[in-house]
PDB file of N, CA and C in Angstrom:
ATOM      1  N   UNK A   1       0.858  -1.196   0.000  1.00  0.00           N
ATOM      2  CA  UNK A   1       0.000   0.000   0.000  1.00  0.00           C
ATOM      3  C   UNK A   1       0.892   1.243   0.000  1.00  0.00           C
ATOM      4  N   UNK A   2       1.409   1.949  -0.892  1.00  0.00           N
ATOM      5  CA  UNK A   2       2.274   3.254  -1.147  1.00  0.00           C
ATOM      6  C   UNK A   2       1.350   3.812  -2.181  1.00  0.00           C
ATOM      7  N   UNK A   3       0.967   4.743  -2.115  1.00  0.00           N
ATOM      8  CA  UNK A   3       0.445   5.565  -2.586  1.00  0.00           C
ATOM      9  C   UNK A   3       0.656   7.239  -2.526  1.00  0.00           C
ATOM     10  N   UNK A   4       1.779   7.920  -2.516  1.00  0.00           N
ATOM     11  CA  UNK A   4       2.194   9.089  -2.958  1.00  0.00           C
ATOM     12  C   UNK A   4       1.197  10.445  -2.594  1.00  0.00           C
ATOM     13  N   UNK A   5       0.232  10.530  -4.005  1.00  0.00           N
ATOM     14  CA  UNK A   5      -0.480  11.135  -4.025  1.00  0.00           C
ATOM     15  C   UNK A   5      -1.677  11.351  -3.349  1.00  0.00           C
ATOM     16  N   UNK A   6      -2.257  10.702  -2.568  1.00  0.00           N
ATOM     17  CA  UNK A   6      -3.326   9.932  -1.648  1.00  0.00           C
ATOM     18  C   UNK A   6      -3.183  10.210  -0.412  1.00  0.00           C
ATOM     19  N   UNK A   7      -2.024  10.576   0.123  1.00  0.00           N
ATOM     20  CA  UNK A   7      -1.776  10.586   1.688  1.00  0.00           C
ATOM     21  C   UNK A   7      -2.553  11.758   2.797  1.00  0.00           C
ATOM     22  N   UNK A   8      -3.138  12.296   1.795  1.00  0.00           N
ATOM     23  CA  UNK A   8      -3.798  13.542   2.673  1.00  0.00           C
ATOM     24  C   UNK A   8      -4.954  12.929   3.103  1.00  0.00           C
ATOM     25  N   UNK A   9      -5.522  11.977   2.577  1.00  0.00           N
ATOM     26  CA  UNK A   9      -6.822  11.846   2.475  1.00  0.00           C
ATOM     27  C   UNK A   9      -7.156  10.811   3.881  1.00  0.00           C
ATOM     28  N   UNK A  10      -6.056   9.751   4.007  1.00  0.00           N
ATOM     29  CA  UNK A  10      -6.475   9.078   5.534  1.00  0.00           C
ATOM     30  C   UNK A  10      -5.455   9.852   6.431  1.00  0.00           C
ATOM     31  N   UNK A  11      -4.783  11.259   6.598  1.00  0.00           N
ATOM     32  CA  UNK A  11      -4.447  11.749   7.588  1.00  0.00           C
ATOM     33  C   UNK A  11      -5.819  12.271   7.936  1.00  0.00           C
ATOM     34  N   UNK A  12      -6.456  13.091   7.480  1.00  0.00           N
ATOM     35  CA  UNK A  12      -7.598  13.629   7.621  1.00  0.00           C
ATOM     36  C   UNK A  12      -8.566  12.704   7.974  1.00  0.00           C
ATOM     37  N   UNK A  13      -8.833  11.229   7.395  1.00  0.00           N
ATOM     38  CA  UNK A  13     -10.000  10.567   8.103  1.00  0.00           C
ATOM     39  C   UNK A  13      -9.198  10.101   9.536  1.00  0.00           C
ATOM     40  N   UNK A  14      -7.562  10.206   9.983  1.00  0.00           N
ATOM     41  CA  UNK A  14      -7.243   9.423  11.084  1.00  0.00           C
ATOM     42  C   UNK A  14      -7.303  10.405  11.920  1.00  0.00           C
ATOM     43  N   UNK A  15      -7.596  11.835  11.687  1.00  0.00           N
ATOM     44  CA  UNK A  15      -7.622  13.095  12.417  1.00  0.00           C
ATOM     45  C   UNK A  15      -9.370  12.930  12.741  1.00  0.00           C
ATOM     46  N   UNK A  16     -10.104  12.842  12.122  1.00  0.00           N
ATOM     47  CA  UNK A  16     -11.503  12.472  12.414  1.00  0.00           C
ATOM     48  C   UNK A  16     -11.645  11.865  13.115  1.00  0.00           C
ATOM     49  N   UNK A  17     -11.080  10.237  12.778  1.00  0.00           N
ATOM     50  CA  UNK A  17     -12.045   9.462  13.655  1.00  0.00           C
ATOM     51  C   UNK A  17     -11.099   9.649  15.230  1.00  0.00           C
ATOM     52  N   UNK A  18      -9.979   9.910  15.568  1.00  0.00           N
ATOM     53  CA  UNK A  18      -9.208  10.365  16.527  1.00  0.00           C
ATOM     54  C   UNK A  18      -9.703  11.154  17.464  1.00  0.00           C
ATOM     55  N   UNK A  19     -10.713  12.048  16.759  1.00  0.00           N
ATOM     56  CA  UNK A  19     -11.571  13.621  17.641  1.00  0.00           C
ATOM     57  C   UNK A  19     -12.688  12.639  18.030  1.00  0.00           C
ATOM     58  N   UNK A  20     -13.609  11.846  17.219  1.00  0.00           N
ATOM     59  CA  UNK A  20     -14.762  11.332  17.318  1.00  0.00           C
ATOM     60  C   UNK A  20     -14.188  10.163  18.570  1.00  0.00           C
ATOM     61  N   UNK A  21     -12.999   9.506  18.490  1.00  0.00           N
ATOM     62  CA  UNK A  21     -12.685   8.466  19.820  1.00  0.00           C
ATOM     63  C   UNK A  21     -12.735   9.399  20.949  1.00  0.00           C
ATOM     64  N   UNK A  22     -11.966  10.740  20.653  1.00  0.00           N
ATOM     65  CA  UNK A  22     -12.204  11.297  22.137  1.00  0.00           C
ATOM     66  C   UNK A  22     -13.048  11.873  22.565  1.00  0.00           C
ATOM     67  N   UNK A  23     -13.830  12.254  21.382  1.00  0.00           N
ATOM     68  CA  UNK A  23     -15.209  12.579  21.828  1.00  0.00           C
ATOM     69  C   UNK A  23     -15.916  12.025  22.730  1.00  0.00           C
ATOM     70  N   UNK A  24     -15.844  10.411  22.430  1.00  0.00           N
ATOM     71  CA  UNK A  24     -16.709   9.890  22.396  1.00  0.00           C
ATOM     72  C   UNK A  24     -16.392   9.119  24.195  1.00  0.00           C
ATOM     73  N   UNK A  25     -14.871   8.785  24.067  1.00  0.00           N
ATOM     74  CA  UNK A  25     -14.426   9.063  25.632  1.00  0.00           C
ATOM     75  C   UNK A  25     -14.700   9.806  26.473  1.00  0.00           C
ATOM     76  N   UNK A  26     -14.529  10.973  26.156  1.00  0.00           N
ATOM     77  CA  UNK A  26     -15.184  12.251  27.176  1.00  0.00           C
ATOM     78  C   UNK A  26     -16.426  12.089  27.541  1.00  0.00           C
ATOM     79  N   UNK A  27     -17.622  11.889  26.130  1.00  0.00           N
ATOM     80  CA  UNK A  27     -18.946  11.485  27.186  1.00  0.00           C
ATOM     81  C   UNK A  27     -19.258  10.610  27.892  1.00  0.00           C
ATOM     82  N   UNK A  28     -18.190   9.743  27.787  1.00  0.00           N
ATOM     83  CA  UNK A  28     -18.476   8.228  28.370  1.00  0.00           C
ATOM     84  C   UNK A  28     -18.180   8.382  29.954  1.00  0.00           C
ATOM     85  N   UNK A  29     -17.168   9.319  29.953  1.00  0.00           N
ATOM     86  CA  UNK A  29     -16.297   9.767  31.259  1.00  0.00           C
ATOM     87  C   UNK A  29     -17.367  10.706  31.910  1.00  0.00           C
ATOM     88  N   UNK A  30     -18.123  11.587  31.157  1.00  0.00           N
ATOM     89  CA  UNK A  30     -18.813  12.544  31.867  1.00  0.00           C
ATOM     90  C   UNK A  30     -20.253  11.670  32.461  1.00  0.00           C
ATOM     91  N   UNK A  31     -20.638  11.157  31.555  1.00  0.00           N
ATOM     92  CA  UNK A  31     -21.620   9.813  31.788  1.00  0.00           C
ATOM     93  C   UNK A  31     -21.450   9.238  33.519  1.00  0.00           C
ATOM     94  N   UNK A  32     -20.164   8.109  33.396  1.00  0.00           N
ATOM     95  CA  UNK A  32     -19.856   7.688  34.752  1.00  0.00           C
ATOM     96  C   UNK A  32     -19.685   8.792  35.556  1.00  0.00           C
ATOM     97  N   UNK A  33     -19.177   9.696  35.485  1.00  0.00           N
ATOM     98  CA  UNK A  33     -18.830  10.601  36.339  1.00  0.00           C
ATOM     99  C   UNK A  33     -20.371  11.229  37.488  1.00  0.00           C
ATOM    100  N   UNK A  34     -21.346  11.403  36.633  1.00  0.00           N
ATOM    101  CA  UNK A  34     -22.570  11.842  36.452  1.00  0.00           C
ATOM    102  C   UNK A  34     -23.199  11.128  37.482  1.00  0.00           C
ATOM    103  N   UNK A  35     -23.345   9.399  37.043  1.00  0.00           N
ATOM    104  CA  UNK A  35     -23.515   8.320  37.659  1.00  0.00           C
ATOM    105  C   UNK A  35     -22.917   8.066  38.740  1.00  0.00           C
ATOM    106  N   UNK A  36     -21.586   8.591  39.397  1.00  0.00           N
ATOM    107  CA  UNK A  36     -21.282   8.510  40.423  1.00  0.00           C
ATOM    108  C   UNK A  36     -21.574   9.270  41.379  1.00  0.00           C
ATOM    109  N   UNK A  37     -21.926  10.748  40.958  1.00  0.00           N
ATOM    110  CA  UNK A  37     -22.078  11.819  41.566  1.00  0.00           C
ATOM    111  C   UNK A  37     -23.864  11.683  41.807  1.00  0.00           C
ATOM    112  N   UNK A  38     -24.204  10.645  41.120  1.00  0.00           N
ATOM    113  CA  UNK A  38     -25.656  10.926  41.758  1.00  0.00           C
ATOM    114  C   UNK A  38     -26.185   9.599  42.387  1.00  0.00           C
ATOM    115  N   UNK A  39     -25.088   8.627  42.585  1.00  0.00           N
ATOM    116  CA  UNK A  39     -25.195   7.465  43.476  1.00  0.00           C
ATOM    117  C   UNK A  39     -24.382   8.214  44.632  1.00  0.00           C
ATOM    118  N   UNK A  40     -23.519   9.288  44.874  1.00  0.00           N
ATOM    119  CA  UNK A  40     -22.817   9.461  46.124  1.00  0.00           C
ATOM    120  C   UNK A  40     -23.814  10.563  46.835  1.00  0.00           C
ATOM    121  N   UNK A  41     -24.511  11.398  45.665  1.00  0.00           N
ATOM    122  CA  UNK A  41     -25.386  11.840  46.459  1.00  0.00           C
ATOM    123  C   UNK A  41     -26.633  11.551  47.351  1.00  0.00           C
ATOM    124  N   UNK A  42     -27.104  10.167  46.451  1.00  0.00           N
ATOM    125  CA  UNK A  42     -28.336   9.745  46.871  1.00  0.00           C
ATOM    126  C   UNK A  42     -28.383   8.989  48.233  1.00  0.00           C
ATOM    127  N   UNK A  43     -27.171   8.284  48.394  1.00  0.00           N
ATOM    128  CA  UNK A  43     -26.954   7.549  49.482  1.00  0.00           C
ATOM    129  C   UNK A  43     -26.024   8.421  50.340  1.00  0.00           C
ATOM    130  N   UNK A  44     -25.827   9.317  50.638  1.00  0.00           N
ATOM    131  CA  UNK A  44     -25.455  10.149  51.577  1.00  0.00           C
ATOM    132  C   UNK A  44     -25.884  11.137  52.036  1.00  0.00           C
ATOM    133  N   UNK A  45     -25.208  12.513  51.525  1.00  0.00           N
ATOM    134  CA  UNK A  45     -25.788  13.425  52.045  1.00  0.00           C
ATOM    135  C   UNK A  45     -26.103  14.628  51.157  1.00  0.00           C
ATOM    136  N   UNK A  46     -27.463  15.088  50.709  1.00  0.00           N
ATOM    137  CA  UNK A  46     -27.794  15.353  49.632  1.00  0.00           C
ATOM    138  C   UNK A  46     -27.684  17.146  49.943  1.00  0.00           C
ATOM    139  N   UNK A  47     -27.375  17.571  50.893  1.00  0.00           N
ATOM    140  CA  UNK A  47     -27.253  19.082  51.109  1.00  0.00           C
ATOM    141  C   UNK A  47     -25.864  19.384  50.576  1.00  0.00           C
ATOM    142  N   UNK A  48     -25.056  18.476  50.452  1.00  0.00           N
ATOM    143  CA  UNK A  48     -23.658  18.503  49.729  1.00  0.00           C
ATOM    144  C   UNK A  48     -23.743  19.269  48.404  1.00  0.00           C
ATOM    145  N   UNK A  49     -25.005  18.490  47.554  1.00  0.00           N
ATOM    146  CA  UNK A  49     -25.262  18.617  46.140  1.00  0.00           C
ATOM    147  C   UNK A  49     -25.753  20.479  45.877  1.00  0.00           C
ATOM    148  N   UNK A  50     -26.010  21.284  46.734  1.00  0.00           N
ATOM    149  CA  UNK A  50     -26.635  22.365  46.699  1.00  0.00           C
ATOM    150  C   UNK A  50     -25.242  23.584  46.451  1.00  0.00           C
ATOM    151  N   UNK A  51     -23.374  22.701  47.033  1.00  0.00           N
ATOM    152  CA  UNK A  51     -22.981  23.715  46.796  1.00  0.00           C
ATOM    153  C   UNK A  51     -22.138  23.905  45.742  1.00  0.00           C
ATOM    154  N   UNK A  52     -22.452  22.282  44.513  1.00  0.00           N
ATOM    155  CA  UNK A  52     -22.140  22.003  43.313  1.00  0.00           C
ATOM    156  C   UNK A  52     -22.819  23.088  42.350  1.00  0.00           C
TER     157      UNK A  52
END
């Protein structure tokens, strides 16, 4: 697979799908994060959550 003339074309889709993986990490992270913060609130102490 050498192809010269061509090379712009999967830097740019490996720059895509690269943003779209971390995209897609980040919501996954904000997701759990979310999920933790509203299992630590629920079972504890929920006046905590008021100075978030």
């Amino acid at each position: 697979m050498h192809t010269k003339g061509g090379s712009a074309v999967p830097h740019i889709l490996a720059t895509i799908l690269t943003q779209v993986a971390v995209a897609l990490l980040e919501a996954a992270l904000i997701r759990l994060s979310v999920q933790l913060w509203k299992a630590l609130m629920g079972s504890g102490r929920p006046a905590a959550a008021a100075h978030a």
